[in-house]
C-alpha atoms as a PDB file:
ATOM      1  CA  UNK A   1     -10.467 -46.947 -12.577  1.00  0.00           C
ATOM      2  CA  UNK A   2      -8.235 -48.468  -9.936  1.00  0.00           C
ATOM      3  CA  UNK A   3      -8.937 -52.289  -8.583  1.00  0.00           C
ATOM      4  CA  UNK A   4     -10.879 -52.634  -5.218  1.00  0.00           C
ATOM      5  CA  UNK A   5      -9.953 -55.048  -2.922  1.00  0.00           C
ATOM      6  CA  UNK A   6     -11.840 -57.500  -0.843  1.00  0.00           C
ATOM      7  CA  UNK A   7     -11.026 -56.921   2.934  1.00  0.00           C
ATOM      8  CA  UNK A   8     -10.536 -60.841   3.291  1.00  0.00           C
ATOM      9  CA  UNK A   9      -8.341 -63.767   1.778  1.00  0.00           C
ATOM     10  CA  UNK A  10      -9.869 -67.314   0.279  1.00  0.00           C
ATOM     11  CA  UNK A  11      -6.695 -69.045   2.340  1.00  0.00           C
ATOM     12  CA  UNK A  12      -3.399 -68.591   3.914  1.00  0.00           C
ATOM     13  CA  UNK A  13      -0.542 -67.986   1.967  1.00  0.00           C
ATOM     14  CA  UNK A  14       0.454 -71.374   0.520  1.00  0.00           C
ATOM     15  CA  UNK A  15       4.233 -72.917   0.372  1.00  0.00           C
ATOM     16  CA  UNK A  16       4.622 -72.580  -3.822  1.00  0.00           C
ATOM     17  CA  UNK A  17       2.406 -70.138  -4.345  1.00  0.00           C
ATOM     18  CA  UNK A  18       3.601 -67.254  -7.411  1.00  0.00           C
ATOM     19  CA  UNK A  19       5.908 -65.194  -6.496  1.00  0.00           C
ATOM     20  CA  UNK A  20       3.681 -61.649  -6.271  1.00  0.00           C
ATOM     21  CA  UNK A  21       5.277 -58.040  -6.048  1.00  0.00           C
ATOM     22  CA  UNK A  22       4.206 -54.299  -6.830  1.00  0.00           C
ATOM     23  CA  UNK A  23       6.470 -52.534  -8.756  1.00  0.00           C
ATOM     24  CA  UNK A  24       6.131 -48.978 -11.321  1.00  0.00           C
ATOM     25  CA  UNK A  25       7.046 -48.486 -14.601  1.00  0.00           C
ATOM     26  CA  UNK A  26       6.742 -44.631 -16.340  1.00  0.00           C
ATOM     27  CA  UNK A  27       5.145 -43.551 -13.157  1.00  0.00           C
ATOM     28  CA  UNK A  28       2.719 -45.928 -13.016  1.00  0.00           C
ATOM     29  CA  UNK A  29       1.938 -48.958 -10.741  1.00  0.00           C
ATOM     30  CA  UNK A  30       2.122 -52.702 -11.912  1.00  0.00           C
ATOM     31  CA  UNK A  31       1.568 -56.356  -9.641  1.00  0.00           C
ATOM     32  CA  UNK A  32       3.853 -58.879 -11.220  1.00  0.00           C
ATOM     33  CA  UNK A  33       2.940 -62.999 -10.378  1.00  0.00           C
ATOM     34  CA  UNK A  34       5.610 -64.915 -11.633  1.00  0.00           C
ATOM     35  CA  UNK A  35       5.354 -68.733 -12.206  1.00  0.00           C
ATOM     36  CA  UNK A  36       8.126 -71.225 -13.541  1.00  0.00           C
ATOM     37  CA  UNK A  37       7.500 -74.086 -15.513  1.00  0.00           C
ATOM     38  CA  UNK A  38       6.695 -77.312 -13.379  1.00  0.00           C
ATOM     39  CA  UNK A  39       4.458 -75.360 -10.785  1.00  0.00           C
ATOM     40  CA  UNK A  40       0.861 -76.692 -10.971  1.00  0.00           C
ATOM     41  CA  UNK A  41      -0.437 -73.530 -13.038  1.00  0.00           C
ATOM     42  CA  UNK A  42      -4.309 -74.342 -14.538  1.00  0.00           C
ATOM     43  CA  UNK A  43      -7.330 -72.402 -16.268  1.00  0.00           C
ATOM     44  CA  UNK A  44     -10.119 -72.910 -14.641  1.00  0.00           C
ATOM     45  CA  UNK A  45     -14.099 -72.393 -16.104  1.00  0.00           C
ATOM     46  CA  UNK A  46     -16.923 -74.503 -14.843  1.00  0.00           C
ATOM     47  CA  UNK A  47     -17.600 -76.821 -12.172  1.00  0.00           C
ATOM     48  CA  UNK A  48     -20.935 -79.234 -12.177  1.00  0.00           C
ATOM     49  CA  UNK A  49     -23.196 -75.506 -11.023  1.00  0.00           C
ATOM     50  CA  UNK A  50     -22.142 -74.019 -14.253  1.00  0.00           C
ATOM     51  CA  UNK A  51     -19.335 -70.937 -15.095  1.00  0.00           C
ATOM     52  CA  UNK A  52     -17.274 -70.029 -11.450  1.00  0.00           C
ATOM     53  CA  UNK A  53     -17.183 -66.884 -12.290  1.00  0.00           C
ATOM     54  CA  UNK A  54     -14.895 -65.925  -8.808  1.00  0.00           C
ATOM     55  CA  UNK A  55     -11.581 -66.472  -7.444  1.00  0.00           C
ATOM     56  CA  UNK A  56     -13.400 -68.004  -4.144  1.00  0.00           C
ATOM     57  CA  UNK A  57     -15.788 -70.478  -6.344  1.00  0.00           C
ATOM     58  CA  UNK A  58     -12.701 -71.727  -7.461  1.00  0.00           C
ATOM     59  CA  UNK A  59     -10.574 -72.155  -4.507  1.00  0.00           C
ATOM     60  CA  UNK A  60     -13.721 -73.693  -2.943  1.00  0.00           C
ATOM     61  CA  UNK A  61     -13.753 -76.333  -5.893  1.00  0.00           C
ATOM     62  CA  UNK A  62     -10.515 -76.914  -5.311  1.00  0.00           C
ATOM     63  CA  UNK A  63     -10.301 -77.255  -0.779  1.00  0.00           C
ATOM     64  CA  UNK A  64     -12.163 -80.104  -2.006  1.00  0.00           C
ATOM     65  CA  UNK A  65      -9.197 -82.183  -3.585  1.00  0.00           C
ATOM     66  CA  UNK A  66      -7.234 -80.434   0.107  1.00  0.00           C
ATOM     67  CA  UNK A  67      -5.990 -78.096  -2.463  1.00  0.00           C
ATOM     68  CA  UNK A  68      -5.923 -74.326  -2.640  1.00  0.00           C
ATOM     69  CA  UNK A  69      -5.336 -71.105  -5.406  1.00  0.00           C
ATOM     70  CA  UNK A  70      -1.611 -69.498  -5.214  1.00  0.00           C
ATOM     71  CA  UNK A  71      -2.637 -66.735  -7.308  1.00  0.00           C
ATOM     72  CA  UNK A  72      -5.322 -66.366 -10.077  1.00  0.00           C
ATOM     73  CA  UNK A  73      -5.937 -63.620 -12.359  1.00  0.00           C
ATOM     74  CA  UNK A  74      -8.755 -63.489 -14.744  1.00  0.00           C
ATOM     75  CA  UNK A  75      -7.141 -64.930 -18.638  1.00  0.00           C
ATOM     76  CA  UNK A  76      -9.510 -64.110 -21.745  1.00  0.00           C
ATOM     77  CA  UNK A  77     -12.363 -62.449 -22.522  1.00  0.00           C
ATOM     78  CA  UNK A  78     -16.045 -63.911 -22.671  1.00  0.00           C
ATOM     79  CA  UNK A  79     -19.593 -63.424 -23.473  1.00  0.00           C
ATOM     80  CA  UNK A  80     -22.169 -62.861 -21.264  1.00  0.00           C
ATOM     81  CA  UNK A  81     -23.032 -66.277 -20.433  1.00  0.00           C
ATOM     82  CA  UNK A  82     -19.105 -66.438 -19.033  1.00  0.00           C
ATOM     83  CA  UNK A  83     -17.886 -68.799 -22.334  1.00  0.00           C
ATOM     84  CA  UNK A  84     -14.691 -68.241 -23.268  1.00  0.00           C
ATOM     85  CA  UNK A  85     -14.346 -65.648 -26.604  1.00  0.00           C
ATOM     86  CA  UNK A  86     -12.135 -68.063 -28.777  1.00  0.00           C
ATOM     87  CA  UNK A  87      -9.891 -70.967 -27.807  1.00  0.00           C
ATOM     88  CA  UNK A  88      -9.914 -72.204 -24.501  1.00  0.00           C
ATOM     89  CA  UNK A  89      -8.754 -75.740 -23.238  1.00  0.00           C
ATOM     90  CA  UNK A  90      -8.702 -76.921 -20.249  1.00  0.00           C
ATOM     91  CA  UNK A  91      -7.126 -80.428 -18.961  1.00  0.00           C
ATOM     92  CA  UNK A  92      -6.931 -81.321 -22.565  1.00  0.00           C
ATOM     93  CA  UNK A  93     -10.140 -81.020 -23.217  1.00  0.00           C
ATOM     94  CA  UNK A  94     -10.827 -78.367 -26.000  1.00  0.00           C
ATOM     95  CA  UNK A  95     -14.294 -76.833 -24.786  1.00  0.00           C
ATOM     96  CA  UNK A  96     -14.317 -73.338 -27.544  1.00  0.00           C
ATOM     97  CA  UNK A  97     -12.445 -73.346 -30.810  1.00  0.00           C
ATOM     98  CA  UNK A  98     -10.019 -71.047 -32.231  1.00  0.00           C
ATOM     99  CA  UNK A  99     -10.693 -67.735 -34.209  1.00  0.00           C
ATOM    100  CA  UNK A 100      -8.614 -66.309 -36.554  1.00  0.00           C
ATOM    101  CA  UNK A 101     -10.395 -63.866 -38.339  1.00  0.00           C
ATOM    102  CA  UNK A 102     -10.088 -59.923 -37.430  1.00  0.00           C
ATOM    103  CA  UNK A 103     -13.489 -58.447 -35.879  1.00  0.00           C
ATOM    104  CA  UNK A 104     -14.093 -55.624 -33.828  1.00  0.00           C
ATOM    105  CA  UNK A 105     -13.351 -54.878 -30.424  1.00  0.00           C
ATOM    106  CA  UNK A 106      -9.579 -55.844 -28.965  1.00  0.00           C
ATOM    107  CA  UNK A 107      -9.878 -59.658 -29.430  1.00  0.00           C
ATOM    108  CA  UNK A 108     -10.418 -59.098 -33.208  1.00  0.00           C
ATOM    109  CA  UNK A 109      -7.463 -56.386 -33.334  1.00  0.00           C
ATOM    110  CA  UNK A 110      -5.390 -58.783 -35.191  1.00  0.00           C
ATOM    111  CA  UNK A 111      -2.795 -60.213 -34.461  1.00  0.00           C
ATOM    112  CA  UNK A 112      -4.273 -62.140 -31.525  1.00  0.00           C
ATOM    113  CA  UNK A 113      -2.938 -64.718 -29.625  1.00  0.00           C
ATOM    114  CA  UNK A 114      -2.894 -68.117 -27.330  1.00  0.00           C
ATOM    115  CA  UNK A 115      -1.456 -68.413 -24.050  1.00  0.00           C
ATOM    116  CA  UNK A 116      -0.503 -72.139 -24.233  1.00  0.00           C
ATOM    117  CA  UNK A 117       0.918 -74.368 -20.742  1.00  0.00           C
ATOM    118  CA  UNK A 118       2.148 -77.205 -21.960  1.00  0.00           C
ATOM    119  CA  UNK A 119       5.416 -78.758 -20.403  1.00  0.00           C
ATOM    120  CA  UNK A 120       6.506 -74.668 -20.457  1.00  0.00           C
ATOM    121  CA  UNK A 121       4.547 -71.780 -21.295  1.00  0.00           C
ATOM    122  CA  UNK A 122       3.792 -69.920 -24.397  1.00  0.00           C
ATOM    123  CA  UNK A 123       2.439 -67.022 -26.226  1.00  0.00           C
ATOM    124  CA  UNK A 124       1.644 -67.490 -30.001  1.00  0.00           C
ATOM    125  CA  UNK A 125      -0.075 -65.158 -32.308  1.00  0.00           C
ATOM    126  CA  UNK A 126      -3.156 -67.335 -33.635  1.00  0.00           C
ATOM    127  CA  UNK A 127      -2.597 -68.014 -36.748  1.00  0.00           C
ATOM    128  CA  UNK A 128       0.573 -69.582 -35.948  1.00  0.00           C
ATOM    129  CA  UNK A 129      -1.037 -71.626 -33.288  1.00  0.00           C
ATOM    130  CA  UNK A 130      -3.155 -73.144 -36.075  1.00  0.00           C
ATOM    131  CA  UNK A 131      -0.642 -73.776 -38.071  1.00  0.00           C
ATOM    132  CA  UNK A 132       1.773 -75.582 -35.588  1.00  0.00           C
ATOM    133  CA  UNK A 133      -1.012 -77.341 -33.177  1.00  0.00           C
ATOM    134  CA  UNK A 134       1.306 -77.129 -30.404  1.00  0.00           C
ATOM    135  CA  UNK A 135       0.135 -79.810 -27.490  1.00  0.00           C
ATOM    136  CA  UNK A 136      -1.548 -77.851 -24.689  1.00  0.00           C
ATOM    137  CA  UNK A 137      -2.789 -79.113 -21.435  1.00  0.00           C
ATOM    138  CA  UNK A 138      -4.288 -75.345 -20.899  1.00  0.00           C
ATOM    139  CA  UNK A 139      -4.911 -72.973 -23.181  1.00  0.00           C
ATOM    140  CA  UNK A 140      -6.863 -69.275 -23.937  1.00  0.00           C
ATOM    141  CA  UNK A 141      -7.234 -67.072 -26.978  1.00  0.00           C
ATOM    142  CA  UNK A 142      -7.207 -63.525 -26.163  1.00  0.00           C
ATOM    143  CA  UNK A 143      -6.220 -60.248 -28.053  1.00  0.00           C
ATOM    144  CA  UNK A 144      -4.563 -58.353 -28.957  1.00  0.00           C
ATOM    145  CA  UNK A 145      -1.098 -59.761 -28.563  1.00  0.00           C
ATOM    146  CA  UNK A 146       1.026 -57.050 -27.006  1.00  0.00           C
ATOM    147  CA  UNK A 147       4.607 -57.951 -27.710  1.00  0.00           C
ATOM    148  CA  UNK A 148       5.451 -60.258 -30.681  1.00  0.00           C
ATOM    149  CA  UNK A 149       9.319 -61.769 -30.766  1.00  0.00           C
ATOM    150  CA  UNK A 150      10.269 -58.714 -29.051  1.00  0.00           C
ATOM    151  CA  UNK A 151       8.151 -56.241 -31.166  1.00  0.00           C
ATOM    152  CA  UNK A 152       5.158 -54.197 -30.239  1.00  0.00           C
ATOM    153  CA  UNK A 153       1.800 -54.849 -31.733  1.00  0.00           C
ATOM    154  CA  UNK A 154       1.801 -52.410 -34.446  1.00  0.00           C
ATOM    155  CA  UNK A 155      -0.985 -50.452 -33.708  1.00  0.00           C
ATOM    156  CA  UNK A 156      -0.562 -50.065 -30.578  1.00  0.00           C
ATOM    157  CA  UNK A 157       0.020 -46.416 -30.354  1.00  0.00           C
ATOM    158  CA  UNK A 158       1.892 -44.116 -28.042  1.00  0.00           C
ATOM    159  CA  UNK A 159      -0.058 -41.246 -27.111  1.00  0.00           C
ATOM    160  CA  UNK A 160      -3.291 -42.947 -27.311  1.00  0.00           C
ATOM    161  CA  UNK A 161      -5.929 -41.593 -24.787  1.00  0.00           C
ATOM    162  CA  UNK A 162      -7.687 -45.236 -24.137  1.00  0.00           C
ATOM    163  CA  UNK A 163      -6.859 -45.972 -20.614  1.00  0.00           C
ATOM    164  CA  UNK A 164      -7.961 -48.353 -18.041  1.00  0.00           C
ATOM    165  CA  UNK A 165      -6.834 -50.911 -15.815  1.00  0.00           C
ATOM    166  CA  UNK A 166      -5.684 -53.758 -17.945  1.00  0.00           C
ATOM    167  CA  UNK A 167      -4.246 -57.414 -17.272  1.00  0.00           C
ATOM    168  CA  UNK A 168      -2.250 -59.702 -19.003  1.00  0.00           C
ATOM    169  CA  UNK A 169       1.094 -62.636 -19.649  1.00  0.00           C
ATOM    170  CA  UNK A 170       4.558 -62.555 -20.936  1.00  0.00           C
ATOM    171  CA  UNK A 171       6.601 -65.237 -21.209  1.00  0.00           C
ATOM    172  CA  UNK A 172      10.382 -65.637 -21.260  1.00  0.00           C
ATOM    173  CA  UNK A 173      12.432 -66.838 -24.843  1.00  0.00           C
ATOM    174  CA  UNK A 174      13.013 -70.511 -23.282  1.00  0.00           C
ATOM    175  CA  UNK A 175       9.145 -71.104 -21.888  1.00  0.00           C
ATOM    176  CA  UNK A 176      10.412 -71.464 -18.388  1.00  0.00           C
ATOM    177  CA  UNK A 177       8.292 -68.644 -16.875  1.00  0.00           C
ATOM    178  CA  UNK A 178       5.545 -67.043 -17.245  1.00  0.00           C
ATOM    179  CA  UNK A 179       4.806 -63.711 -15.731  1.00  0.00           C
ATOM    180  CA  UNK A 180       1.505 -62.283 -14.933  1.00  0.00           C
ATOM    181  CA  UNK A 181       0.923 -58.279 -14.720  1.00  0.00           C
ATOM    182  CA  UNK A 182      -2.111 -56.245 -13.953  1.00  0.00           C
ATOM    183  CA  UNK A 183      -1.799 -52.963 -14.207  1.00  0.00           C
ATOM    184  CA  UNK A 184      -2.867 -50.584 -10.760  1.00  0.00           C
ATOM    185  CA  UNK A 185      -3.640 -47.687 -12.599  1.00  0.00           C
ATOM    186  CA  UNK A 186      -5.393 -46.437 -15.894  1.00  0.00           C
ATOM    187  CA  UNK A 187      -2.442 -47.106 -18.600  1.00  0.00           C
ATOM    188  CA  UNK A 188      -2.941 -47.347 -22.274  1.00  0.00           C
ATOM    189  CA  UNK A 189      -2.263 -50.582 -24.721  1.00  0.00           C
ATOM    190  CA  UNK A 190       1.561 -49.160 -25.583  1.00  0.00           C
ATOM    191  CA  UNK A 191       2.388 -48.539 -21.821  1.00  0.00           C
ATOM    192  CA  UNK A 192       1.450 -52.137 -20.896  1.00  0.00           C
ATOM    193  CA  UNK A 193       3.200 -53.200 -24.018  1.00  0.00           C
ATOM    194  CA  UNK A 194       6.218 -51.865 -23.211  1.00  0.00           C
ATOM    195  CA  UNK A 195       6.241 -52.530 -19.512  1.00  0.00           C
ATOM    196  CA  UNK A 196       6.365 -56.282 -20.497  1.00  0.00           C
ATOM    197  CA  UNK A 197       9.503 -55.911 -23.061  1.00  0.00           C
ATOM    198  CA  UNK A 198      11.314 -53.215 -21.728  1.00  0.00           C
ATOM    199  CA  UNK A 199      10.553 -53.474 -18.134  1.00  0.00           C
ATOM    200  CA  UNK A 200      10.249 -57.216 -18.099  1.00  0.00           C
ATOM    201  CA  UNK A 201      12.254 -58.247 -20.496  1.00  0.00           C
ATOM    202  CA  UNK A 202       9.955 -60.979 -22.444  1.00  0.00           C
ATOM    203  CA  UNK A 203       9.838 -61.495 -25.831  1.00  0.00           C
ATOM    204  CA  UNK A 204       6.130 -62.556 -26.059  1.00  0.00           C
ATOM    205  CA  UNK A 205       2.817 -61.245 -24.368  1.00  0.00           C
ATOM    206  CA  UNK A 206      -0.518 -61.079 -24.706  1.00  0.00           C
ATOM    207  CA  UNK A 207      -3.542 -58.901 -23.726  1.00  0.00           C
ATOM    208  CA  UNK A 208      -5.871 -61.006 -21.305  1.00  0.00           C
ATOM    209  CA  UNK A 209      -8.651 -57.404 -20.465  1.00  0.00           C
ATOM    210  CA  UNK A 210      -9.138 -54.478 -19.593  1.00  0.00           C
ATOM    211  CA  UNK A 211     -11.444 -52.366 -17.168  1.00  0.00           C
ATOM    212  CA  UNK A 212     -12.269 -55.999 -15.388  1.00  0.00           C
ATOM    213  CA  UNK A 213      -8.892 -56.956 -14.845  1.00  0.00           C
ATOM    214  CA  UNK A 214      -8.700 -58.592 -11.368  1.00  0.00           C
ATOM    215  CA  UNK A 215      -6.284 -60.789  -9.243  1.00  0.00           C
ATOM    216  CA  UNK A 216      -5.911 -62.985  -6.247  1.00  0.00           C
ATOM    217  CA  UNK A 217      -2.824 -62.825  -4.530  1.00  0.00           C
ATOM    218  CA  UNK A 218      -2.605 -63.841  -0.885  1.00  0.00           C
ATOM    219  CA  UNK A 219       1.499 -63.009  -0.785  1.00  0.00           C
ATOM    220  CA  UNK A 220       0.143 -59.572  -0.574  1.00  0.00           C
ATOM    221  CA  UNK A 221      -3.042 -59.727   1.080  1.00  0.00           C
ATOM    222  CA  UNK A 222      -4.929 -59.101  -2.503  1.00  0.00           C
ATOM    223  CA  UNK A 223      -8.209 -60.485  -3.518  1.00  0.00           C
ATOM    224  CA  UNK A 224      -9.963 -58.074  -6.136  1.00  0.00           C
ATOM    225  CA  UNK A 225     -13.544 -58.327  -6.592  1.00  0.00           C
ATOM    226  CA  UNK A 226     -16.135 -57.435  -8.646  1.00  0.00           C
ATOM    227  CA  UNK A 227     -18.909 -59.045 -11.004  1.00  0.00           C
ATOM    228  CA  UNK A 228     -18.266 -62.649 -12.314  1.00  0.00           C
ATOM    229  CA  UNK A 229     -15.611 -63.767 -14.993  1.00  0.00           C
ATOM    230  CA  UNK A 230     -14.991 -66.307 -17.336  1.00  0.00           C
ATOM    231  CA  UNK A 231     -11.620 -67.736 -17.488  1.00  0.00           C
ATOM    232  CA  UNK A 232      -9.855 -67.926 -15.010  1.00  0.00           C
ATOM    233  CA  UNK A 233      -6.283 -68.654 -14.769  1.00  0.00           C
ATOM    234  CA  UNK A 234      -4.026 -69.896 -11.776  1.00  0.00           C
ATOM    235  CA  UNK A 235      -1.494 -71.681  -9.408  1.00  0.00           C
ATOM    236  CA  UNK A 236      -2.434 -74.853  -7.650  1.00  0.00           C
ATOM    237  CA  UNK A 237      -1.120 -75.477  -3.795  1.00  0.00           C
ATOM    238  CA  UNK A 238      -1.483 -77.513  -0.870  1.00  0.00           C
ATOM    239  CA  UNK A 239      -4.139 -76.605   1.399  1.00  0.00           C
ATOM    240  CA  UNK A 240      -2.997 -74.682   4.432  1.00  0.00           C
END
């Protein structure tokens, strides 16, 4: 299933927004949001009417502080009622807790991981998060991880015939960026695996969904939609 996108943009392209671009990998096509450390990049949930659930609830929360979205992509699964499946913290504030047990479906498909923003970025497989309680301003559990210290998950596997549009974050060795890929057609859990390491280059990534997977990216005229999400993750820029 490919993504559909709105015919209209929440704002103007912002000064600081993520650097977006379309690229292919294997004969497939990939959008690539890249963000450095020190750019204002946030999760975003719930406002005072409950779960945003959009891209333009957001970016309407947000006009109100004469700020706007850079890019957003959904980050982590959820229930129906739009919680977050597993950790998610945002502004410090931990609202879910961690899981670390293996369950069914992909978040369970141990190892897992957390997508941590703290004064750089990271990706750690849960159980090491627990261990080392790294200090995160932001942070979302999701699963599986896809690339672990430069490995693939290890059963992710090659010829598998489970395909859809999937969405997800790598980050570099040092922290300093963090890089954002959706996928633009139906690819399987090895494919986007190994277009983070070997097309990418990052040691570290982590599965954010599948099928769902939806971004907002006004560089390139981009604004998927579809029915509401939970997490939400995303750059923070002046207002026009």
């Amino acid at each position: 299933m490919r993504w559909l996108a709105a015919v209209f943009l929440l704002t103007p392209v912002a000064a600081g927004a993520a650097d977006c671009r379309d690229t292919r990998f294997e004969g497939a096509s990939y959008t690539v949001c890249e963000v450095q450390a020190g750019e204002d990049l946030r999760l975003f949930h719930s406002g005072p009417e409950g779960a945003y659930g959009s891209f333009r609830k957001v970016d309407e929360a947000l006009a109100a502080e004469g700020k706007a979205l850079g890019f957003a992509m959904n980050a982590g699964m959820y229930h129906r009622d739009l919680s977050p499946v597993g950790l998610y913290v945002e502004d410090g504030v931990e609202v879910s807790k961690l899981v670390t047990r293996a369950g069914p479906g992909n978040f369970g498909l141990l190892p897992n991981g957390v997508f941590c923003i703290g004064d750089g970025f990271r990706v750690i497989e849960s159980r090491i998060f627990k261990a080392e309680k790294p200090a995160c301003r932001y942070a979302t559990q999701s699963g599986p991880m896809l690339v672990i210290k430069g490995r693939l998950h290890p059963k992710l596997l090659p010829g598998s015939d489970s395909t859809y549009v999937r969405n997800g974050v790598g980050v570099s060795e040092d922290g300093s960026r963090a890089v954002f890929a959706i996928s633009n057609d139906a690819v399987n859990f090895h494919a986007f695996a190994r277009f983070f390491r070997d097309e990418l280059g990052l040691p570290d990534a982590l599965y954010f969904d599948g099928n769902i997977s939806r971004l907002y990216a006004p560089q390139l005229a981009r604004h998927d939609g579809g029915f509401p999400m939970g997490p939400i993750v995303g750059t923070v820029v002046p207002k026009g």
